[in-house]
N, C-alpha and C. Protein backbone atom coordinates (compact mmCIF):
# COMPACT_ATOMS: atom_id res chain seq x y z
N UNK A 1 45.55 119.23 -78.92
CA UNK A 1 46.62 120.12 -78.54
C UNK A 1 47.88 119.35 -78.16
N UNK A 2 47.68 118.24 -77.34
CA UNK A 2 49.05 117.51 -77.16
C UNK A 2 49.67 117.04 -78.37
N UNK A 3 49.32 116.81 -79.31
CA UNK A 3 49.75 116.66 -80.28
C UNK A 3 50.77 117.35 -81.25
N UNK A 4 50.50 118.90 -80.84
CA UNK A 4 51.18 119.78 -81.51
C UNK A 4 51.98 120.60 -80.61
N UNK A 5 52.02 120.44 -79.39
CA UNK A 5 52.39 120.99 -78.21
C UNK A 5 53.88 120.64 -77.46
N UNK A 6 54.55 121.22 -76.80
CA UNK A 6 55.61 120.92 -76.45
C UNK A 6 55.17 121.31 -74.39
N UNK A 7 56.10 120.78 -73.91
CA UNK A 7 56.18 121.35 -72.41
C UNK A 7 56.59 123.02 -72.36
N UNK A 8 57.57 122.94 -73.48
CA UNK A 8 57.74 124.57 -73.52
C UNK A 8 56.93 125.52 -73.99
N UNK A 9 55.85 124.96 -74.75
CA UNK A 9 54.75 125.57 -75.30
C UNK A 9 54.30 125.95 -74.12
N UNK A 10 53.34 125.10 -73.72
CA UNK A 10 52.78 125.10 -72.62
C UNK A 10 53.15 126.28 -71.40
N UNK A 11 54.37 126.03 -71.46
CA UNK A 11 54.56 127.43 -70.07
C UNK A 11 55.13 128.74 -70.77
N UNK A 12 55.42 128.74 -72.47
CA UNK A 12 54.94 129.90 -72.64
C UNK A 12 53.11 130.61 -72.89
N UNK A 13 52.40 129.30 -73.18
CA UNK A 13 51.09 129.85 -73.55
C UNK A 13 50.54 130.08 -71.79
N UNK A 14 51.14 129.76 -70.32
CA UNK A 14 51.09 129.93 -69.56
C UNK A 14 51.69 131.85 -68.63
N UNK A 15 52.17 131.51 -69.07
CA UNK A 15 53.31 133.09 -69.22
C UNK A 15 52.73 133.90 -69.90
N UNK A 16 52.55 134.23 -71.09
CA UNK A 16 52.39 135.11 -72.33
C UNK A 16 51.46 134.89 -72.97
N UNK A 17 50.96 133.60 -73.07
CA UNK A 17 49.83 133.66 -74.25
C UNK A 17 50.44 133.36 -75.58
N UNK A 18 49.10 132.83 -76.08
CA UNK A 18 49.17 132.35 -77.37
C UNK A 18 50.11 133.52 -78.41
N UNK A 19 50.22 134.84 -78.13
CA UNK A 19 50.52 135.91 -79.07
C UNK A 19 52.13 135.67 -79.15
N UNK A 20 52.63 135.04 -78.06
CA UNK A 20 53.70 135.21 -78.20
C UNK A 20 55.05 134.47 -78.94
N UNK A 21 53.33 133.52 -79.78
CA UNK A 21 54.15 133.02 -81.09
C UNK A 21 54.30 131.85 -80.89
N UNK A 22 53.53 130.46 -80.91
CA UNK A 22 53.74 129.29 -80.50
C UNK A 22 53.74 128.60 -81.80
N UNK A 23 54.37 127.93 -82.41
CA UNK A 23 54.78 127.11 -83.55
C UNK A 23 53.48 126.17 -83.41
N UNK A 24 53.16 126.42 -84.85
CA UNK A 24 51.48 126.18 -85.27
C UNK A 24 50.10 126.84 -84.69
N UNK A 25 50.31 128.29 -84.19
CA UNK A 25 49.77 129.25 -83.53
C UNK A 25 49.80 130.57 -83.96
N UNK A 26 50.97 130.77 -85.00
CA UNK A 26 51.32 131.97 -85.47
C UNK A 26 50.53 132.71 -86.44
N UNK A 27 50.37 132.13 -87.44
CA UNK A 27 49.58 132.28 -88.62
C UNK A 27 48.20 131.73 -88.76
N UNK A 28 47.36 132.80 -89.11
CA UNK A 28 45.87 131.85 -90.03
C UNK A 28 45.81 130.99 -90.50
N UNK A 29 46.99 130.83 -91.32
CA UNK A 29 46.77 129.51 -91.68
C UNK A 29 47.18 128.61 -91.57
N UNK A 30 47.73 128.60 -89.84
CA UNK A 30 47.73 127.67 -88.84
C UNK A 30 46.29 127.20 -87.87
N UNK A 31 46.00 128.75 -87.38
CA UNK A 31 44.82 128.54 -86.59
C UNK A 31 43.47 128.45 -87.31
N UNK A 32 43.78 128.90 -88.38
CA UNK A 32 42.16 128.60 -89.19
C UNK A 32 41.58 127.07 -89.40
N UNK A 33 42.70 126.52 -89.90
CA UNK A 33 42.42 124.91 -89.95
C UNK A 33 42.38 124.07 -88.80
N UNK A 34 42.77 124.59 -87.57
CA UNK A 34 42.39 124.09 -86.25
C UNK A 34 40.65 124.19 -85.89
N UNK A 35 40.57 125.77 -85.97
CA UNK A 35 38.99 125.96 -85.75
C UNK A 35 38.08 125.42 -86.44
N UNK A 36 38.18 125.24 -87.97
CA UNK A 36 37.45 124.06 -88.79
C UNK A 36 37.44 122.60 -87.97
N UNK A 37 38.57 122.25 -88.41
CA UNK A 37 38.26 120.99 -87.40
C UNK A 37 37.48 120.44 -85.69
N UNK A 38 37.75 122.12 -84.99
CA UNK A 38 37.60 121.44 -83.63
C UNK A 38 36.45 122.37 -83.53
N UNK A 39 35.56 123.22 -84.80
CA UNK A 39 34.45 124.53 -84.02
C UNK A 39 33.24 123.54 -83.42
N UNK A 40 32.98 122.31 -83.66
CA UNK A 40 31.79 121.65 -83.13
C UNK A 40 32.23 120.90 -81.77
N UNK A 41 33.10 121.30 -81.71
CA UNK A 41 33.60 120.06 -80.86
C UNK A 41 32.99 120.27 -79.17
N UNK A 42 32.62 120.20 -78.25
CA UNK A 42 32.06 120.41 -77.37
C UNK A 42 33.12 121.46 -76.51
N UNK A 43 33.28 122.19 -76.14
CA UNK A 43 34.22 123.42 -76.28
C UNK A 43 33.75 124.32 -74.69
N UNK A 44 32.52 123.93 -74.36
CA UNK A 44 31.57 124.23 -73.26
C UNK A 44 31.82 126.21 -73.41
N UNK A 45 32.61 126.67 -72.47
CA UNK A 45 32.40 128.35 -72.57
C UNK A 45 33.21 128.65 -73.93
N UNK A 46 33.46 127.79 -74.72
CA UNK A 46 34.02 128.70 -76.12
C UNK A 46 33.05 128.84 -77.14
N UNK A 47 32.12 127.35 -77.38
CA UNK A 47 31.20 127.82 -78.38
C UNK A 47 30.15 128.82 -77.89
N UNK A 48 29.80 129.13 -76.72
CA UNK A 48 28.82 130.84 -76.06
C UNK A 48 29.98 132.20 -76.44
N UNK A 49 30.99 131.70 -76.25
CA UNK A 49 32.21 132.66 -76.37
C UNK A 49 31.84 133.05 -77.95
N UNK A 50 32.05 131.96 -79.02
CA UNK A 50 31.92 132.29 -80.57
C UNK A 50 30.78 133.08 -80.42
N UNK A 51 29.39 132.90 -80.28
CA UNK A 51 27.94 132.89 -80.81
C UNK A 51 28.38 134.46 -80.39
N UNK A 52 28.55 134.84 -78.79
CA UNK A 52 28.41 135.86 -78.35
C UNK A 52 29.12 137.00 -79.08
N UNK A 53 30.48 136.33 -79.39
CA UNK A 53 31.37 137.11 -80.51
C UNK A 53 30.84 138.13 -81.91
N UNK A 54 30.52 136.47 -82.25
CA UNK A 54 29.57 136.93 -83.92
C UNK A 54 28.66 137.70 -83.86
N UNK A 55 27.86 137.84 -83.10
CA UNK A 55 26.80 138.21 -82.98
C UNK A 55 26.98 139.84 -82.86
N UNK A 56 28.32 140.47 -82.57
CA UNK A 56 28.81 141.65 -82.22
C UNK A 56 29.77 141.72 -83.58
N UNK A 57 30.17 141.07 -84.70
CA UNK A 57 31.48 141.09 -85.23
C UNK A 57 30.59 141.47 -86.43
N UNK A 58 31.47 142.34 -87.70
CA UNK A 58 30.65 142.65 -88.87
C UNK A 58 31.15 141.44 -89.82
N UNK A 59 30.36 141.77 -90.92
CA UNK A 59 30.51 139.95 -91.62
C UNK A 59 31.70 140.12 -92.81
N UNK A 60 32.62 141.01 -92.67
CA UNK A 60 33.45 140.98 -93.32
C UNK A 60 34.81 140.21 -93.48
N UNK A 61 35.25 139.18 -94.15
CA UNK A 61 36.01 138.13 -93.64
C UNK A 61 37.02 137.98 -93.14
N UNK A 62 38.08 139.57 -93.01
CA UNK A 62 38.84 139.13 -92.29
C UNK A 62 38.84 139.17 -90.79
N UNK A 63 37.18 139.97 -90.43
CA UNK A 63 36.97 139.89 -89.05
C UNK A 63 36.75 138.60 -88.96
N UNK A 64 36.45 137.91 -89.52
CA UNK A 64 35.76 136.62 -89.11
C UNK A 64 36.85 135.59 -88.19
N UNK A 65 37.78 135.84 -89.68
CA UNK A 65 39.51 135.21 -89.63
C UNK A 65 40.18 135.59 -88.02
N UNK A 66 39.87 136.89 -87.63
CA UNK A 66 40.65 136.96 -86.73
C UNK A 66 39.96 136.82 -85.36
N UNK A 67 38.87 136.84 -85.49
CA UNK A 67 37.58 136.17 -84.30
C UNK A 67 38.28 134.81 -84.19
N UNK A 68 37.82 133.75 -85.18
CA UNK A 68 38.56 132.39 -85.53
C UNK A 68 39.74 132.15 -84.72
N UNK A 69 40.68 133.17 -85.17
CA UNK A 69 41.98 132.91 -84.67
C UNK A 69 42.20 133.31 -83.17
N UNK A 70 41.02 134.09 -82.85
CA UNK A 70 41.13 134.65 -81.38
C UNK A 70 40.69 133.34 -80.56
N UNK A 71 39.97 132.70 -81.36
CA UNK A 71 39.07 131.73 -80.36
C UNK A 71 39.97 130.63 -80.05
N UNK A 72 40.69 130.22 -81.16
CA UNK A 72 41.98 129.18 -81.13
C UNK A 72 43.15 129.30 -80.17
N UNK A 73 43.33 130.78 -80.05
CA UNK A 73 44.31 131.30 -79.31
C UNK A 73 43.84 130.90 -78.20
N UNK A 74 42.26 131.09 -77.77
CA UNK A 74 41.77 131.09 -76.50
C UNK A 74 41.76 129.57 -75.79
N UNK A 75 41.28 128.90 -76.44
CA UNK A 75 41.32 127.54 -76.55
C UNK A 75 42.75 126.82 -76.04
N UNK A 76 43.76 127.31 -76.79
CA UNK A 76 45.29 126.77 -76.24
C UNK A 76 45.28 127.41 -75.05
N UNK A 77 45.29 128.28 -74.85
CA UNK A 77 45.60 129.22 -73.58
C UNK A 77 45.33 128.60 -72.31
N UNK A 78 43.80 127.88 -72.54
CA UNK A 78 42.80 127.54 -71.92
C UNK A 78 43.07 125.97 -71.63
N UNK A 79 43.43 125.36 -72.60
CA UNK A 79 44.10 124.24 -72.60
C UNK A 79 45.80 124.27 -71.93
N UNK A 80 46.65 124.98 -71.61
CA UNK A 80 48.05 125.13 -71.07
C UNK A 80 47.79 124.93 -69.51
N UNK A 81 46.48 125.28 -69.59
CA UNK A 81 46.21 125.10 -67.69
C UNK A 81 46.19 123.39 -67.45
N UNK A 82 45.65 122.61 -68.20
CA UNK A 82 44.99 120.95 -67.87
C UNK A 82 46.31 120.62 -67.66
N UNK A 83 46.35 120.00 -66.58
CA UNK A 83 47.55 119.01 -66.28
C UNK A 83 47.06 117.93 -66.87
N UNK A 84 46.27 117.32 -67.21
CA UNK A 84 45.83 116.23 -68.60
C UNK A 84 47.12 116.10 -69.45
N UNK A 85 46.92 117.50 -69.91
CA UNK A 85 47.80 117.56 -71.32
C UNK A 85 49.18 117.93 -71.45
N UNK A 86 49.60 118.38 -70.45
CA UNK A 86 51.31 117.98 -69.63
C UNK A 86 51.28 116.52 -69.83
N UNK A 87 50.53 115.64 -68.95
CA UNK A 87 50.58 114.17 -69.00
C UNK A 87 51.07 113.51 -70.05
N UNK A 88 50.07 114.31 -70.94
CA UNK A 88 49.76 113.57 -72.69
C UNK A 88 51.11 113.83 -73.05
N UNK A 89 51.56 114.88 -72.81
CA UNK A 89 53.25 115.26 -74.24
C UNK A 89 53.95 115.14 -73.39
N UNK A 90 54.21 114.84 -71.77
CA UNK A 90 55.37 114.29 -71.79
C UNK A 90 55.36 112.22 -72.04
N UNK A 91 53.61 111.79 -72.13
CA UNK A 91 53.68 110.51 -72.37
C UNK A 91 54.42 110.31 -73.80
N UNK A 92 54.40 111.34 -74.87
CA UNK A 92 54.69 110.96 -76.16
C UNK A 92 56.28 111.17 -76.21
N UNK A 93 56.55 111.89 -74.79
CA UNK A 93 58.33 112.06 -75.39
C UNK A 93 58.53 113.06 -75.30
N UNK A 94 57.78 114.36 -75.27
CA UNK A 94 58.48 115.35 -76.13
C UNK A 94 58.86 116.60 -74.60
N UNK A 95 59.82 117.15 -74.35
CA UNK A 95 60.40 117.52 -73.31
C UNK A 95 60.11 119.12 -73.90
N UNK A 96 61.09 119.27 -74.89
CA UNK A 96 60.91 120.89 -74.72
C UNK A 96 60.35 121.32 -76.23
């Protein structure tokens, strides 16, 4: 996330949430290729979050897509709290 993240990100995904349009957050096919990459990743209450999801979601793909994208959303959201990752993007430079 620091990677793609700004300080201003951050206190809008703090404020508003991911919905409210964060550059590389907007589109599926922004957040879809995030969740590929990071769905194994040790995630602790997000991968119970997925299972519990699916397990309720019908298997039609664009539910899937927007489960996916819910979980990504959740994930940043969830990530805007770590003062870690303030640390990280203002270590790289990036202000707003």
């Amino acid at each position: 996330m620091a990677d793609n993240l700004s300080l201003e990100d951050l206190n809008v995904l703090r404020e508003s949430g991911a919905s409210a349009g964060i550059q590389g957050l907007i589109h599926h096919a922004e957040t879809l290729p995030l969740y590929e990459r990071y769905r194994y990743s040790d995630l602790g209450d997000v991968v119970l979050s997925e299972r519990l999801l699916r397990s309720q979601s019908a298997s039609d793909a664009a539910d899937i897509a927007q489960l996916e994208n819910a979980l990504v959303w959740m994930v940043a959201e969830r990530y805007a709290y770590d003062p870690t990752l303030a640390q990280d993007i203002v270590g790289r430079g990036v202000n707003a």
